[in-house]
N, C-alpha and C. Protein backbone atom coordinates (compact mmCIF):
# COMPACT_ATOMS: atom_id res chain seq x y z
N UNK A 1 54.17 -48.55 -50.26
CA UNK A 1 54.43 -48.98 -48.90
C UNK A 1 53.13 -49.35 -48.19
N UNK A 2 51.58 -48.59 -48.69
CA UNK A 2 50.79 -49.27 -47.85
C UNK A 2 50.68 -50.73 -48.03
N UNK A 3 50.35 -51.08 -49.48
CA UNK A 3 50.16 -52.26 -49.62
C UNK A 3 51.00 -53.44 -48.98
N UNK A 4 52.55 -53.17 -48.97
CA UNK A 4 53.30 -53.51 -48.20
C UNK A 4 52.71 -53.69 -46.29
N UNK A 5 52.71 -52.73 -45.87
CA UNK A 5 51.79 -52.98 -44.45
C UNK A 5 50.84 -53.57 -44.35
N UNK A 6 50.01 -53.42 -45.18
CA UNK A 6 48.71 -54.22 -45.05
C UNK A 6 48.77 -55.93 -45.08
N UNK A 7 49.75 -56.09 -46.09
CA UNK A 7 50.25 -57.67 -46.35
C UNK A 7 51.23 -57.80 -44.83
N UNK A 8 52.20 -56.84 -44.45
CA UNK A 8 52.62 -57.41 -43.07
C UNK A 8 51.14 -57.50 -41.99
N UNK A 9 50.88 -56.80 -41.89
CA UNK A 9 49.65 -57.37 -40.75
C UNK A 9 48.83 -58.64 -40.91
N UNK A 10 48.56 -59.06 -42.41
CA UNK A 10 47.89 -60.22 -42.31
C UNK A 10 49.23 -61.16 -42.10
N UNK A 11 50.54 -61.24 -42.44
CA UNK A 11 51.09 -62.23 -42.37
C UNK A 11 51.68 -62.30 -40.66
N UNK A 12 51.02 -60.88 -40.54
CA UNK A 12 52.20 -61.43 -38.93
C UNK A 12 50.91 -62.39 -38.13
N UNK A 13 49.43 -62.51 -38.54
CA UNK A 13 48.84 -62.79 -37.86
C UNK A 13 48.49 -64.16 -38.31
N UNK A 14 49.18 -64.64 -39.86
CA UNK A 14 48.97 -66.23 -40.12
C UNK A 14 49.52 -66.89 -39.12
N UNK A 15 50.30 -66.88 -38.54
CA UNK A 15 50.86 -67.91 -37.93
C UNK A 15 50.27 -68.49 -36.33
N UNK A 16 49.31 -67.52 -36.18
CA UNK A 16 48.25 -67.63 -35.44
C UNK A 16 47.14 -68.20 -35.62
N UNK A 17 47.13 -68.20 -36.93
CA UNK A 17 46.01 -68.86 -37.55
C UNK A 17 46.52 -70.64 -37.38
N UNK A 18 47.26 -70.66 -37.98
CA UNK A 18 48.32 -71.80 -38.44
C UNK A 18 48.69 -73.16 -37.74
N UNK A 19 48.98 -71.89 -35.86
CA UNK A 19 49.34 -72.45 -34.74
C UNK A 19 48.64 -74.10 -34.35
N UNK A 20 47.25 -73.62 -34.44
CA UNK A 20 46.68 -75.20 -33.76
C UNK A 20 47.04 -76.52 -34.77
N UNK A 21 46.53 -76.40 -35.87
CA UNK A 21 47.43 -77.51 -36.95
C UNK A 21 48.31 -77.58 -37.87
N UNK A 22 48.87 -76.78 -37.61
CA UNK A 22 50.18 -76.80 -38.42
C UNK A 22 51.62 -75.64 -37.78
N UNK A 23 51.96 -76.14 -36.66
CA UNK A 23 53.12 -75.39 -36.35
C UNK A 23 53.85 -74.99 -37.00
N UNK A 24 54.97 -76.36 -37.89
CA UNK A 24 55.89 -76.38 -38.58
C UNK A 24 55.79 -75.46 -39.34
N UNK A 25 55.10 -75.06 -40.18
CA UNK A 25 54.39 -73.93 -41.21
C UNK A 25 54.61 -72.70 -40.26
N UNK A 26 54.27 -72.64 -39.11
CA UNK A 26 53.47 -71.48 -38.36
C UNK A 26 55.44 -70.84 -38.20
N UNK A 27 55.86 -71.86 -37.42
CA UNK A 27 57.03 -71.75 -36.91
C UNK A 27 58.31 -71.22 -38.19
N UNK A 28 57.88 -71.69 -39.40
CA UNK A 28 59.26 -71.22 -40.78
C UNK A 28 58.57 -69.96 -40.96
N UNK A 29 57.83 -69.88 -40.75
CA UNK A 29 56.89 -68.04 -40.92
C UNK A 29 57.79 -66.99 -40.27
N UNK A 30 57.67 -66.89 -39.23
CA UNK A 30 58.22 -66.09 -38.11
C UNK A 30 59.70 -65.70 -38.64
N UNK A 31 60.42 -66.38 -38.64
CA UNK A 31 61.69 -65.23 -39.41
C UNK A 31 61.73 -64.42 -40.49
N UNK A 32 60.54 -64.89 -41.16
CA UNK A 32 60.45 -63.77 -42.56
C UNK A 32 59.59 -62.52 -41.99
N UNK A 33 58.81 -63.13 -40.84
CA UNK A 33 58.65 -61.95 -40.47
C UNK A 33 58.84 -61.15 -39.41
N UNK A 34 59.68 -61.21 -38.72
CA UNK A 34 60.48 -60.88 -38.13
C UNK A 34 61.22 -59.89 -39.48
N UNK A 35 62.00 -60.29 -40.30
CA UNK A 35 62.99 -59.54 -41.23
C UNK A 35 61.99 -58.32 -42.09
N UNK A 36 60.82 -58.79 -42.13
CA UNK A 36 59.61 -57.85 -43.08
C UNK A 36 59.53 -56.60 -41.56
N UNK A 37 59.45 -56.77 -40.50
CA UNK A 37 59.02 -55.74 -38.88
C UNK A 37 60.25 -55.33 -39.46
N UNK A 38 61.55 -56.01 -39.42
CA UNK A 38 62.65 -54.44 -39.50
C UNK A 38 62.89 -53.94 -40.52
N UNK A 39 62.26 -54.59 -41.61
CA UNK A 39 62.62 -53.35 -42.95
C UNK A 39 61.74 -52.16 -42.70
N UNK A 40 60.80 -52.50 -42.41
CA UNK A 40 59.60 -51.07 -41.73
C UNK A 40 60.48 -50.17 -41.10
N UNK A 41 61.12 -50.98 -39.92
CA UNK A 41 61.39 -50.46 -38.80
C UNK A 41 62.50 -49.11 -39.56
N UNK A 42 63.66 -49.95 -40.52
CA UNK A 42 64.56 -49.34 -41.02
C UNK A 42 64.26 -48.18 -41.98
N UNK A 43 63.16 -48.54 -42.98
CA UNK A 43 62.32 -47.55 -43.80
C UNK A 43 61.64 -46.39 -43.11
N UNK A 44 61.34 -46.71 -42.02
CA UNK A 44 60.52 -44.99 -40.94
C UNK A 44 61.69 -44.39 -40.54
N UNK A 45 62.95 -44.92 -39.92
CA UNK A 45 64.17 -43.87 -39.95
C UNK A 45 65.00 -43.58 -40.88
N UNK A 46 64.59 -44.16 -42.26
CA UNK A 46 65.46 -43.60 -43.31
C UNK A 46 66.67 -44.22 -43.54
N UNK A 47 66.92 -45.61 -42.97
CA UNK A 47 68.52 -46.15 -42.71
C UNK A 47 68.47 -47.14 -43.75
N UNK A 48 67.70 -47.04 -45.12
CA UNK A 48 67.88 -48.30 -46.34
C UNK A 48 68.86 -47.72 -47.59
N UNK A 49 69.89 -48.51 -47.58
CA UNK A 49 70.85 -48.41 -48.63
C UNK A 49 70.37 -49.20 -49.38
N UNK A 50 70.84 -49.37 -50.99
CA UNK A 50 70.00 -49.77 -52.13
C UNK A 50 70.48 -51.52 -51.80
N UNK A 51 71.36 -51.70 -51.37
CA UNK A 51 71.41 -53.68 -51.09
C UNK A 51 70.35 -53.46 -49.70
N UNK A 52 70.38 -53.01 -48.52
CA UNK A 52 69.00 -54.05 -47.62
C UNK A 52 67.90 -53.65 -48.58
N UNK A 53 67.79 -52.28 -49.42
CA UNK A 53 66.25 -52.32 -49.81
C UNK A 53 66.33 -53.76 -50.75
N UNK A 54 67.15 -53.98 -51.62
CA UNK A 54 67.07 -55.20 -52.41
C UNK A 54 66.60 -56.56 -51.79
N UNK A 55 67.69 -56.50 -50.64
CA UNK A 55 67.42 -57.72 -49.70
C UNK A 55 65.80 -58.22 -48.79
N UNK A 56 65.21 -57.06 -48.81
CA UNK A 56 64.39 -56.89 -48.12
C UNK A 56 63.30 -57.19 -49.22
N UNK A 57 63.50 -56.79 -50.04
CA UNK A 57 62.31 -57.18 -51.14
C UNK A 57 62.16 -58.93 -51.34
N UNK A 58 63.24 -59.50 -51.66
CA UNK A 58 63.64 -60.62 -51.83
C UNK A 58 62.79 -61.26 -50.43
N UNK A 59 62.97 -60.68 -49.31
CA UNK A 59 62.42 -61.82 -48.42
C UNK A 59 60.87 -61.70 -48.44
N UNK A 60 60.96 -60.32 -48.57
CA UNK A 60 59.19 -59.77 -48.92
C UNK A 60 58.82 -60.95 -49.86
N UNK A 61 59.28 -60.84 -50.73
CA UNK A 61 58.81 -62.14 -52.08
C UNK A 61 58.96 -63.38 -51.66
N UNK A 62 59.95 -64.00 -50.80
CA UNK A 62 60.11 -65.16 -50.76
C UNK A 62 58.59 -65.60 -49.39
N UNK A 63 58.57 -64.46 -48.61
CA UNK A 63 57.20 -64.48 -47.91
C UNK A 63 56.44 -64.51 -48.79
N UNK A 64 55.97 -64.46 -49.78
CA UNK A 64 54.94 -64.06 -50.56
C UNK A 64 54.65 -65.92 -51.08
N UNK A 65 55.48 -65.99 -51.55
CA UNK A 65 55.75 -67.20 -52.29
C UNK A 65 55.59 -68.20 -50.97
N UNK A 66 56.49 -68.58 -49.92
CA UNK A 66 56.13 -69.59 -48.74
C UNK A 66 54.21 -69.71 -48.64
N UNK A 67 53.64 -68.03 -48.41
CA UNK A 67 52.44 -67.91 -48.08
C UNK A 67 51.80 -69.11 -48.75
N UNK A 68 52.00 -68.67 -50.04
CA UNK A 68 51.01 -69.57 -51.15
C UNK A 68 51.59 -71.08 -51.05
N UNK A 69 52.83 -71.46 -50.98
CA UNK A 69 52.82 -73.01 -50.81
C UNK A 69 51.95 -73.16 -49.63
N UNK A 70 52.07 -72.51 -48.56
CA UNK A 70 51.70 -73.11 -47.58
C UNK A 70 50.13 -73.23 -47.48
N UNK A 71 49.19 -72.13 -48.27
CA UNK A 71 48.03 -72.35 -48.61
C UNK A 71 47.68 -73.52 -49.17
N UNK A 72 48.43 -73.88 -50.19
CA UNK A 72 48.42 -74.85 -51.50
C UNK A 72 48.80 -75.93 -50.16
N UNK A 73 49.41 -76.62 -49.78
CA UNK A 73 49.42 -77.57 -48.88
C UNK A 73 48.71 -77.83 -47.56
N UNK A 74 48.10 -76.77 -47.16
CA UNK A 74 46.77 -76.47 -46.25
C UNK A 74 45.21 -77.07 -46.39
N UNK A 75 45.01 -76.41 -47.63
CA UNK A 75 43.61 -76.44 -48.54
C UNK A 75 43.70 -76.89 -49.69
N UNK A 76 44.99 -76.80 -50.94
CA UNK A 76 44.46 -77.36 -51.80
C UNK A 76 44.98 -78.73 -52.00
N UNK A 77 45.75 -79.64 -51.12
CA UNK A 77 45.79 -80.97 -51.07
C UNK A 77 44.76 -81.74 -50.55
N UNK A 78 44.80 -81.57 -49.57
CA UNK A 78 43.71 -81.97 -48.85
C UNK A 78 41.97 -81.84 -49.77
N UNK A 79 41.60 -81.04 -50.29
CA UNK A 79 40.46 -81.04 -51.12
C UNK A 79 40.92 -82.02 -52.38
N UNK A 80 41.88 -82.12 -53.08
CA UNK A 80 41.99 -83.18 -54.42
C UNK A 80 42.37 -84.03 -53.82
N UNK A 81 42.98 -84.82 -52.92
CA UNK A 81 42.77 -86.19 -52.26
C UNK A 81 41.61 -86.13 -51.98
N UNK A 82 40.14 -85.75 -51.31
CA UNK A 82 39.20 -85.99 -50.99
C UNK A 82 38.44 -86.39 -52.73
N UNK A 83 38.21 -85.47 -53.56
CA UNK A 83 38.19 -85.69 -54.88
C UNK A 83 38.77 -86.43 -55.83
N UNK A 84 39.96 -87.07 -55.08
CA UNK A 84 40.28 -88.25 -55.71
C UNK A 84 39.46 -89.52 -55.06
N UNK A 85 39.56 -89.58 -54.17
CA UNK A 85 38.71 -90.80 -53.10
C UNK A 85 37.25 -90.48 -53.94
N UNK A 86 36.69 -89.53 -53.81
CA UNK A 86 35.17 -89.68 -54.72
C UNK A 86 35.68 -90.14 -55.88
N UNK A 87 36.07 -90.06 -56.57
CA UNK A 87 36.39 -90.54 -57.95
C UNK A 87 36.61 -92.03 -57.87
N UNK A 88 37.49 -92.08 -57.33
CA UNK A 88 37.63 -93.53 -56.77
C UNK A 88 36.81 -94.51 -56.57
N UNK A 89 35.74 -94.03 -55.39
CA UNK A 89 34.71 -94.85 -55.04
C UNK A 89 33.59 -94.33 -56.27
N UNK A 90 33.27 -93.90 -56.94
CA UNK A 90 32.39 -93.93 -58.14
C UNK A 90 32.86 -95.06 -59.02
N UNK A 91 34.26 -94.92 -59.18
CA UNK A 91 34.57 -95.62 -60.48
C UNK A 91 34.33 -97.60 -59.95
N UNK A 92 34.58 -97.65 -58.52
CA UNK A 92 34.38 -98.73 -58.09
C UNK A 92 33.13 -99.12 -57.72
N UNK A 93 32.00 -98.61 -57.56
CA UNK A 93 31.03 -98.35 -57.42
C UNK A 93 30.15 -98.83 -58.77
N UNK A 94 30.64 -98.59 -60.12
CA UNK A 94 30.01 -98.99 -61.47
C UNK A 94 29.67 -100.49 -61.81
């Protein structure tokens, strides 16, 4: 469960990060986490039957997984289009 918290605090605070260029991203964030605050919420009073704990994992993961597309479409597009354009202008350049 810590590791679990520790990953909610950075994700509740991506979307802050996110906010100035990239809403859309910022904005599909927020319900997963929103659903990650009440599995906590539900796990400190003891109220998880074995389907929300299931369910709850699933969104945990599917957060996990959004995170990284959304990295991968952040930073790592944007750097291999730039590295394609160098390539580009080298090869035209010969």
């Amino acid at each position: 469960m810590d590791v679990y918290v520790v990953y909610l605090f950075v994700a509740t605070a991506t979307p802050l990060f996110l906010w100035h260029d990239h809403r859309k991203l910022a904005l599909w964030q927020i319900p997963f986490i929103a659903v990650m605050w009440l599995y906590v919420g539900l796990f400190l009073v003891g109220d998880l039957n074995p389907l929300a704990h299931l369910l709850f994992n699933i969104v945990f993961v599917a957060n996990v997984v959004f995170a990284h597309v959304a990295a991968f479409k952040i930073y790592a597009i944007p750097f291999i289009q730039r590295e394609r354009e160098k390539r580009k202008l080298f090869r035209e350049s010969k």
